[in-house]
PDB file of N, CA and C in Angstrom:
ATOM      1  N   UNK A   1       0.846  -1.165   0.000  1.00  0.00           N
ATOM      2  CA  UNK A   1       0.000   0.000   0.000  1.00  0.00           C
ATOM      3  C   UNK A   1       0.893   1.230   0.000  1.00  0.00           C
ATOM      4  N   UNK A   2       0.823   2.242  -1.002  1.00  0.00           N
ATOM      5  CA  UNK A   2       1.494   3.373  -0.636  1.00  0.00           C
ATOM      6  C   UNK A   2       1.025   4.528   0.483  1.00  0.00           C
ATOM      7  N   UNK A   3       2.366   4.909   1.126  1.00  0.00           N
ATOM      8  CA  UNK A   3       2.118   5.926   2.225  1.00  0.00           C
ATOM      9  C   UNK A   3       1.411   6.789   1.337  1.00  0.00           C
ATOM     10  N   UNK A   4       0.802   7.668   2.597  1.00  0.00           N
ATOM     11  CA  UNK A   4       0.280   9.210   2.044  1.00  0.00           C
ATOM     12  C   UNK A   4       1.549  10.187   1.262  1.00  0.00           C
ATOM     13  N   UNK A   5       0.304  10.619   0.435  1.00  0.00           N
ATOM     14  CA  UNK A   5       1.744  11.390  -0.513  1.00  0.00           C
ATOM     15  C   UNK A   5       2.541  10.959  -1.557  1.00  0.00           C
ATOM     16  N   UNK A   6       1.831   9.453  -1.718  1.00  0.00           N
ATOM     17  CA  UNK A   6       2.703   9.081  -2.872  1.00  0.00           C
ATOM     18  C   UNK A   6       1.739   8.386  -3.777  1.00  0.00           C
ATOM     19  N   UNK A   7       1.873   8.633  -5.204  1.00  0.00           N
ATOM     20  CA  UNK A   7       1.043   7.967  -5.624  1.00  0.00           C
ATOM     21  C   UNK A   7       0.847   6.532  -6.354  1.00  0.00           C
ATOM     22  N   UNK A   8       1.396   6.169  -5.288  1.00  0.00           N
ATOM     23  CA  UNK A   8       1.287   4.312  -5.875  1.00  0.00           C
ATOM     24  C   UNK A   8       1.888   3.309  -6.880  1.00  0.00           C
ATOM     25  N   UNK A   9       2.449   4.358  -7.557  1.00  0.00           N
ATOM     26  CA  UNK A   9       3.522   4.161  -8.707  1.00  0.00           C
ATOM     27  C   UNK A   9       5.058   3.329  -8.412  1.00  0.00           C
ATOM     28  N   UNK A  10       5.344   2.517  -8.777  1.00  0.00           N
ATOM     29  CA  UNK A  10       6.631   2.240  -8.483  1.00  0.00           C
ATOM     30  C   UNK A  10       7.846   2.777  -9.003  1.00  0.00           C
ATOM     31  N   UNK A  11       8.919   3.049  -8.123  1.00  0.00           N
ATOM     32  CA  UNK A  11       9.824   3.601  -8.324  1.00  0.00           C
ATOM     33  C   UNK A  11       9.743   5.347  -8.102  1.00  0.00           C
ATOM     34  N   UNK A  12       8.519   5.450  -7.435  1.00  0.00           N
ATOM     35  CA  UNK A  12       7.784   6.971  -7.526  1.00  0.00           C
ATOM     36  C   UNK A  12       8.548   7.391  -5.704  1.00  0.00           C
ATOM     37  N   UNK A  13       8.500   8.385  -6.092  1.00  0.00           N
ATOM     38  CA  UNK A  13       9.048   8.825  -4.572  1.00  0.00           C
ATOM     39  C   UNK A  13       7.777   9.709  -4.114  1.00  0.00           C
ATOM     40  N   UNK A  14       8.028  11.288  -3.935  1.00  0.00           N
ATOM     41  CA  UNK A  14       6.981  12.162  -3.968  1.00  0.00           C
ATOM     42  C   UNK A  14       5.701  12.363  -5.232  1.00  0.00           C
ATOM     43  N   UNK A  15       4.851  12.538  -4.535  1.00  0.00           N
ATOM     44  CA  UNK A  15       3.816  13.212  -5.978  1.00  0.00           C
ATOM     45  C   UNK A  15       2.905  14.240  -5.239  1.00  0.00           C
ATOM     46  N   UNK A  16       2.857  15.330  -6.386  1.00  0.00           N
ATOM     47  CA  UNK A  16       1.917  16.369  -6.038  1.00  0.00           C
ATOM     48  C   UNK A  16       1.095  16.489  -6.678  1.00  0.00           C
ATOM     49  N   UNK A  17      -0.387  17.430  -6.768  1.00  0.00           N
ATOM     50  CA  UNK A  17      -1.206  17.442  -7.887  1.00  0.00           C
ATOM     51  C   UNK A  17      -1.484  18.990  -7.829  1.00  0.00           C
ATOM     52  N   UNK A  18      -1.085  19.780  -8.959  1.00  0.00           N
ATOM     53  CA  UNK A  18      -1.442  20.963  -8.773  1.00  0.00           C
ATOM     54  C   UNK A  18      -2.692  21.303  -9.465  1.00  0.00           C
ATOM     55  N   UNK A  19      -3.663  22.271  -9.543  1.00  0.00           N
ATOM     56  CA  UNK A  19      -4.742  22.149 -10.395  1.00  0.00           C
ATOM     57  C   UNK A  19      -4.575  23.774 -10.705  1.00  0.00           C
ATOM     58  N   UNK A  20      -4.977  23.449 -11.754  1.00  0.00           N
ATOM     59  CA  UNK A  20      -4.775  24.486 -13.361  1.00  0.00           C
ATOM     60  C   UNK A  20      -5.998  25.215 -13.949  1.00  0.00           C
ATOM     61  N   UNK A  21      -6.071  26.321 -13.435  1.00  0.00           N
ATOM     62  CA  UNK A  21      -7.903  26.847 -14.193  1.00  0.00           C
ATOM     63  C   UNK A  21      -7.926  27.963 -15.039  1.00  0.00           C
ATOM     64  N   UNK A  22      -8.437  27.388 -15.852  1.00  0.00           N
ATOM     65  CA  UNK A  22      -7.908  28.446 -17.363  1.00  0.00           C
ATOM     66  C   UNK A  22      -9.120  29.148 -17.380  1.00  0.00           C
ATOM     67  N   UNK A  23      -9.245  30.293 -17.549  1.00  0.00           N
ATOM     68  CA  UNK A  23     -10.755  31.268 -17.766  1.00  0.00           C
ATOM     69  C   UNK A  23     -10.366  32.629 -18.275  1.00  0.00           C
ATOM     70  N   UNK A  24     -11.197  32.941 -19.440  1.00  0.00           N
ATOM     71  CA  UNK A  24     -10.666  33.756 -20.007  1.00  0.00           C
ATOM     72  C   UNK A  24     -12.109  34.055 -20.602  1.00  0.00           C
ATOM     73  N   UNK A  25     -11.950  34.884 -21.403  1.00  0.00           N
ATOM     74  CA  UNK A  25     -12.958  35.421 -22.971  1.00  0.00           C
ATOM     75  C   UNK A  25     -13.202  33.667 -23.585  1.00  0.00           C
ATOM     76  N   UNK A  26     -14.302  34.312 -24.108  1.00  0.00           N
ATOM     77  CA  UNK A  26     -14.315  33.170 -25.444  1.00  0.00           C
ATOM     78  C   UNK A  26     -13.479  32.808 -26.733  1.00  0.00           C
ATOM     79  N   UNK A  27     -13.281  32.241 -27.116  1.00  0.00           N
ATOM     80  CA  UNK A  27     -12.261  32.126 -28.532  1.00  0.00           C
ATOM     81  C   UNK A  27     -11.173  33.197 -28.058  1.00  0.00           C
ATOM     82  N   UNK A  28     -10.212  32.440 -27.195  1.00  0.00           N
ATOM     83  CA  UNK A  28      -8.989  33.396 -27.403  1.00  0.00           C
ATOM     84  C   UNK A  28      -7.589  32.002 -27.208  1.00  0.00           C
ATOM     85  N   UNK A  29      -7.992  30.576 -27.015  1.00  0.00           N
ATOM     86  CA  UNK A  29      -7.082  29.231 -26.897  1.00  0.00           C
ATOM     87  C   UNK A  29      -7.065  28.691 -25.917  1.00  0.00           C
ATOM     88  N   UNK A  30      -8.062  28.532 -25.013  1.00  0.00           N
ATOM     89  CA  UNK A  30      -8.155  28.184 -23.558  1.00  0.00           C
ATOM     90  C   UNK A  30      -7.841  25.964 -23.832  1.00  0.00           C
ATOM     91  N   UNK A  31      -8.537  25.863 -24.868  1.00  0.00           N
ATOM     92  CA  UNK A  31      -8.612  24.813 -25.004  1.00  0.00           C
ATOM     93  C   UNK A  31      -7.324  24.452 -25.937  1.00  0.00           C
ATOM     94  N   UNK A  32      -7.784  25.126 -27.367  1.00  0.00           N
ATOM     95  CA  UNK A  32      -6.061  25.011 -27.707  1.00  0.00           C
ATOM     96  C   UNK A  32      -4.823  24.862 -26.859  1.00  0.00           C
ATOM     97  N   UNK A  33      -4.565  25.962 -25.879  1.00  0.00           N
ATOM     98  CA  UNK A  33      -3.386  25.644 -24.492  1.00  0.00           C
ATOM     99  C   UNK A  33      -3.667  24.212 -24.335  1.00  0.00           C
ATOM    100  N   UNK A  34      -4.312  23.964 -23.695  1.00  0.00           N
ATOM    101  CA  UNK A  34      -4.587  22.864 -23.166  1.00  0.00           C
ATOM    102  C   UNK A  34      -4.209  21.592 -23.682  1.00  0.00           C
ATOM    103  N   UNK A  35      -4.647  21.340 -24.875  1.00  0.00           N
ATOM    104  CA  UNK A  35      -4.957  20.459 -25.771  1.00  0.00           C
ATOM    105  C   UNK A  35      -3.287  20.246 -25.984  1.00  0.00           C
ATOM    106  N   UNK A  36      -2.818  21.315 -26.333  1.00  0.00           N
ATOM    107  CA  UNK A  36      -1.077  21.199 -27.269  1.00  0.00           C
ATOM    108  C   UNK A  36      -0.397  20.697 -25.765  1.00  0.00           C
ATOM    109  N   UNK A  37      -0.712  21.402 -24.794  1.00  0.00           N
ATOM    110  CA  UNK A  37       0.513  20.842 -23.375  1.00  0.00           C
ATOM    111  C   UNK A  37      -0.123  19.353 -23.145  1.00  0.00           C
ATOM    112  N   UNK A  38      -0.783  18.811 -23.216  1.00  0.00           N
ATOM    113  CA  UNK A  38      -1.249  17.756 -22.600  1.00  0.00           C
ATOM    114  C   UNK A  38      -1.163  16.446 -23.999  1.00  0.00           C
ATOM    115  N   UNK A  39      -1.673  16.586 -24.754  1.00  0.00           N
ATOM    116  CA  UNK A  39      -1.522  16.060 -25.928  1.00  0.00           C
ATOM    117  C   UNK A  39      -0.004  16.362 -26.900  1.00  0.00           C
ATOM    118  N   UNK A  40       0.047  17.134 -27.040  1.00  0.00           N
ATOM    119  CA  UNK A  40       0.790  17.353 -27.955  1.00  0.00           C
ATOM    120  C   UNK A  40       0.613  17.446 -29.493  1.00  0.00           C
ATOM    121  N   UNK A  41      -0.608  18.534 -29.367  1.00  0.00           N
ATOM    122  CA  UNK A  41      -1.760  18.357 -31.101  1.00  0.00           C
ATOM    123  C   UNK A  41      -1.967  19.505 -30.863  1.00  0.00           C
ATOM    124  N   UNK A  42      -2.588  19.865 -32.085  1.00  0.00           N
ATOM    125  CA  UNK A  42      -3.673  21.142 -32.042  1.00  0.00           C
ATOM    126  C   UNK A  42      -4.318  20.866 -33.304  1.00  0.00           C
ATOM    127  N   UNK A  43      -5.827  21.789 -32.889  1.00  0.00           N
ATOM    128  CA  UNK A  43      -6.456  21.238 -33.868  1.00  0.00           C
ATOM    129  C   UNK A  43      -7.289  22.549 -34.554  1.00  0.00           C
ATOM    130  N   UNK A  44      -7.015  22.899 -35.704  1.00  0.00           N
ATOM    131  CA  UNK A  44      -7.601  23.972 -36.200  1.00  0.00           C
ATOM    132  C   UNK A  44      -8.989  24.416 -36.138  1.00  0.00           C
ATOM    133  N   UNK A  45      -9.979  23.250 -36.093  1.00  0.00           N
ATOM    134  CA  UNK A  45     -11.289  23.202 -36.449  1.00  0.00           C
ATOM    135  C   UNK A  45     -11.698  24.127 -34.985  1.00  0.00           C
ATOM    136  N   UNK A  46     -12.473  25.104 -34.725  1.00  0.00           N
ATOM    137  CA  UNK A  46     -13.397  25.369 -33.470  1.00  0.00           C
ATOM    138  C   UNK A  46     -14.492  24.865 -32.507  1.00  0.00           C
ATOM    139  N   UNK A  47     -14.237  24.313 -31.823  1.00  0.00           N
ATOM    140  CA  UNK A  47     -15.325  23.749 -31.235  1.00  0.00           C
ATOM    141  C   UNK A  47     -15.632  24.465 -29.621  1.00  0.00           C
ATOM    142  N   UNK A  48     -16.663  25.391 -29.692  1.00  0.00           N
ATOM    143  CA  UNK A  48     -17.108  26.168 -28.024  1.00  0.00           C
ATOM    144  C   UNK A  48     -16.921  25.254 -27.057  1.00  0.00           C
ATOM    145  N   UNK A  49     -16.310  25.504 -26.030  1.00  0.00           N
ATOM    146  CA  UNK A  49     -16.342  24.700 -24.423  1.00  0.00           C
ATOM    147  C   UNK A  49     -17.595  25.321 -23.889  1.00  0.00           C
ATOM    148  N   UNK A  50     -18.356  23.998 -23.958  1.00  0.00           N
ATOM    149  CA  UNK A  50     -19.690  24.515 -23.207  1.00  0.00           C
ATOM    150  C   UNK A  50     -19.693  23.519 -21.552  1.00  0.00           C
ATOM    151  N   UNK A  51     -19.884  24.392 -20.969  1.00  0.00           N
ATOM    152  CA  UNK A  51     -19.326  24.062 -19.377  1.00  0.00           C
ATOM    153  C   UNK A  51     -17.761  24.186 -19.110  1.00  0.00           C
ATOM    154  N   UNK A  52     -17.283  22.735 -18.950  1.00  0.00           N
ATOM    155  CA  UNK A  52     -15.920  22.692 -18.178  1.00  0.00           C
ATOM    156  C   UNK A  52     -15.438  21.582 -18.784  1.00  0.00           C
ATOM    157  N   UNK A  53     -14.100  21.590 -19.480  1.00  0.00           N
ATOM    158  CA  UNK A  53     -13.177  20.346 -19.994  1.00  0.00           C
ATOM    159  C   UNK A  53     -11.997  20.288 -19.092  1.00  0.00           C
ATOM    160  N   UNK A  54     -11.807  18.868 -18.879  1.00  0.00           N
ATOM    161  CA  UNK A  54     -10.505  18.968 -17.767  1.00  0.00           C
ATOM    162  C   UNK A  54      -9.641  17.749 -18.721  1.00  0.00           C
ATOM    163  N   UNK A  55      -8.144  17.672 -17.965  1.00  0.00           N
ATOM    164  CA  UNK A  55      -7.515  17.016 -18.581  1.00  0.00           C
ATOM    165  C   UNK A  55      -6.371  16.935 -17.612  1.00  0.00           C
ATOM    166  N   UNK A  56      -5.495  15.752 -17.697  1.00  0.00           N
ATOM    167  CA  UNK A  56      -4.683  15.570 -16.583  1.00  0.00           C
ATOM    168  C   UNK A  56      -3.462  15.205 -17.029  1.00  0.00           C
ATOM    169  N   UNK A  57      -2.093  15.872 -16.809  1.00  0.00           N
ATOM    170  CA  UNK A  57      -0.969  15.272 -17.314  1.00  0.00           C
ATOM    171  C   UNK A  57       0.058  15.413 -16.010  1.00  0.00           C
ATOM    172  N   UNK A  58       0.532  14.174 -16.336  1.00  0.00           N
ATOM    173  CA  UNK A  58       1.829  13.687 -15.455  1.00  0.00           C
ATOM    174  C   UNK A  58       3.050  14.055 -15.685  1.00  0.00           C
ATOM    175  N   UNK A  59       4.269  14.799 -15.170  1.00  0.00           N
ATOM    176  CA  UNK A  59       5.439  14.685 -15.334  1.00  0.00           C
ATOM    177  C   UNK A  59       6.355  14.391 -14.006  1.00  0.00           C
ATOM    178  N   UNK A  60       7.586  14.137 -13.940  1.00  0.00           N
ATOM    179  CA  UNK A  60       8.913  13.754 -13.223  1.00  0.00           C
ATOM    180  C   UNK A  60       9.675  14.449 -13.332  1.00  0.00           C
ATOM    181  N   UNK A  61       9.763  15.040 -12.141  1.00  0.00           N
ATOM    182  CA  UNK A  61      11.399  16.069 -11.715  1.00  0.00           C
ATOM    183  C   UNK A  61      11.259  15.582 -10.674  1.00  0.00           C
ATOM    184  N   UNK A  62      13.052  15.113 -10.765  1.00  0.00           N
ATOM    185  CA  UNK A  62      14.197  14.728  -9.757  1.00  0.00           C
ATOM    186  C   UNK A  62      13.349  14.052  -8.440  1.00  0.00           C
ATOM    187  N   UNK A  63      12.632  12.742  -8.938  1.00  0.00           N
ATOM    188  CA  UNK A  63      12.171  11.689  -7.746  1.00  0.00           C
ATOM    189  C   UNK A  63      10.884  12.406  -7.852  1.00  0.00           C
ATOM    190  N   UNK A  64       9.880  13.432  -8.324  1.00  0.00           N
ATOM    191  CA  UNK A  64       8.626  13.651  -7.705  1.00  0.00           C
ATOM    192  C   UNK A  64       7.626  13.575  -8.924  1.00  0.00           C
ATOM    193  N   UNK A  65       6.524  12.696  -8.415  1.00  0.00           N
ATOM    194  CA  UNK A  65       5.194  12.563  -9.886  1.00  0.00           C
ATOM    195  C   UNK A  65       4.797  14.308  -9.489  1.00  0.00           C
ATOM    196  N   UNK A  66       4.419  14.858 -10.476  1.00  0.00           N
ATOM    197  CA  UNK A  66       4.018  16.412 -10.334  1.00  0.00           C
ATOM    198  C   UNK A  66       2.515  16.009 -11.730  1.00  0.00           C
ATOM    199  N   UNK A  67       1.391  16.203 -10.684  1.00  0.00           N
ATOM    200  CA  UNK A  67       0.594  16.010 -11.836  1.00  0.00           C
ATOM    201  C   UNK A  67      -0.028  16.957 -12.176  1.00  0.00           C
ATOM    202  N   UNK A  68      -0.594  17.598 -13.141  1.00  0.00           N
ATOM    203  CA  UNK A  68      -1.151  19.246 -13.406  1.00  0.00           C
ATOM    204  C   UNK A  68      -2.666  18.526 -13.771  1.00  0.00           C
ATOM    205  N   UNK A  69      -3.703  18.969 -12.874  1.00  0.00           N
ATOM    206  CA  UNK A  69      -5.002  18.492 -13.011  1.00  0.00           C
ATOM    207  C   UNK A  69      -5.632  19.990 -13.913  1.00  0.00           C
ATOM    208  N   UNK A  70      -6.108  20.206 -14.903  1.00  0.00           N
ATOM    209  CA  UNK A  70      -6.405  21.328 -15.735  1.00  0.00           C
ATOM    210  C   UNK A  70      -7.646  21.605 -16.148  1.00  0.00           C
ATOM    211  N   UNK A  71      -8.207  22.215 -15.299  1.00  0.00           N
ATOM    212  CA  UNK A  71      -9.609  22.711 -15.851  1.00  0.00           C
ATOM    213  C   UNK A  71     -10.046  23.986 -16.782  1.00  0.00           C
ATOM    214  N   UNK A  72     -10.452  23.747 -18.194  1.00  0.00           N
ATOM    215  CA  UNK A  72     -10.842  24.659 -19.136  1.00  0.00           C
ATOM    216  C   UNK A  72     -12.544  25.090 -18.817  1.00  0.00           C
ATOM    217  N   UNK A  73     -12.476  26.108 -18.519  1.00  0.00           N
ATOM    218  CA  UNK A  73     -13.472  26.759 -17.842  1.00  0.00           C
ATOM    219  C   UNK A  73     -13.852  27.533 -19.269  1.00  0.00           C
ATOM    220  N   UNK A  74     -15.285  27.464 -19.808  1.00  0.00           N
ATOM    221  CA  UNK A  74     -15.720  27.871 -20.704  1.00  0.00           C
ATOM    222  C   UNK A  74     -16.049  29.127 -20.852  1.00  0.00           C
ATOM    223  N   UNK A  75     -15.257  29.930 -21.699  1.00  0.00           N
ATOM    224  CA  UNK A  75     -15.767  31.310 -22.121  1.00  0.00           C
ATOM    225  C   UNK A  75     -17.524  31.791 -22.466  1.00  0.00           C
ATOM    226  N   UNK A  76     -17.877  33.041 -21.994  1.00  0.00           N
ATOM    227  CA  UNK A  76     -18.955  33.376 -22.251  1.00  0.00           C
ATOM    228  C   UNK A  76     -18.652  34.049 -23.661  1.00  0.00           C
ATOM    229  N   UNK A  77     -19.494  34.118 -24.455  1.00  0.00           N
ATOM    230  CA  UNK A  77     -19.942  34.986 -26.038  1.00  0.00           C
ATOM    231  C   UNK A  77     -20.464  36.133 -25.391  1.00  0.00           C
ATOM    232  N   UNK A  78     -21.035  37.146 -25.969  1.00  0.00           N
ATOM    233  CA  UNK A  78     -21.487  38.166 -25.811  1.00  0.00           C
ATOM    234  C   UNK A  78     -22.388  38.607 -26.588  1.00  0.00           C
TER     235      UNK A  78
END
């Protein structure tokens, strides 16, 4: 069982989870950001965030899981 603080992973030492809230205007890349750091894509076509898109990526510095939990918080139109 892993202690508190770690997330269960082997060979994992520390892990943190920071959370990420993007809010902005409408159509200005809230999702684009998102999409390219986590994926590694982008996608030309437009599609409105209606509500909330989240997305979760993992990285490793020096012994620690650092996970960025990312919530795209949907722009209002006007």
């Amino acid at each position: 069982m892993a202690a508190s603080g770690e997330s269960g992973k082997k060979g994992s030492g520390n892990s943190v989870v920071i959370k990420v809230g993007m809010v902005g205007d409408s159509q200005i890349g809230k999702t684009s950001l998102m999409v390219k750091y986590v994926e590694g894509s982008f996608d030309e076509d437009y599609v409105q965030t209606l509500g909330v898109n989240f997305m979760e990526k993992t990285i490793s510095i020096r012994n620690t899981e650092i996970t960025f939990s990312i919530w795209d918080l949907g722009g209002k139109q006007r």
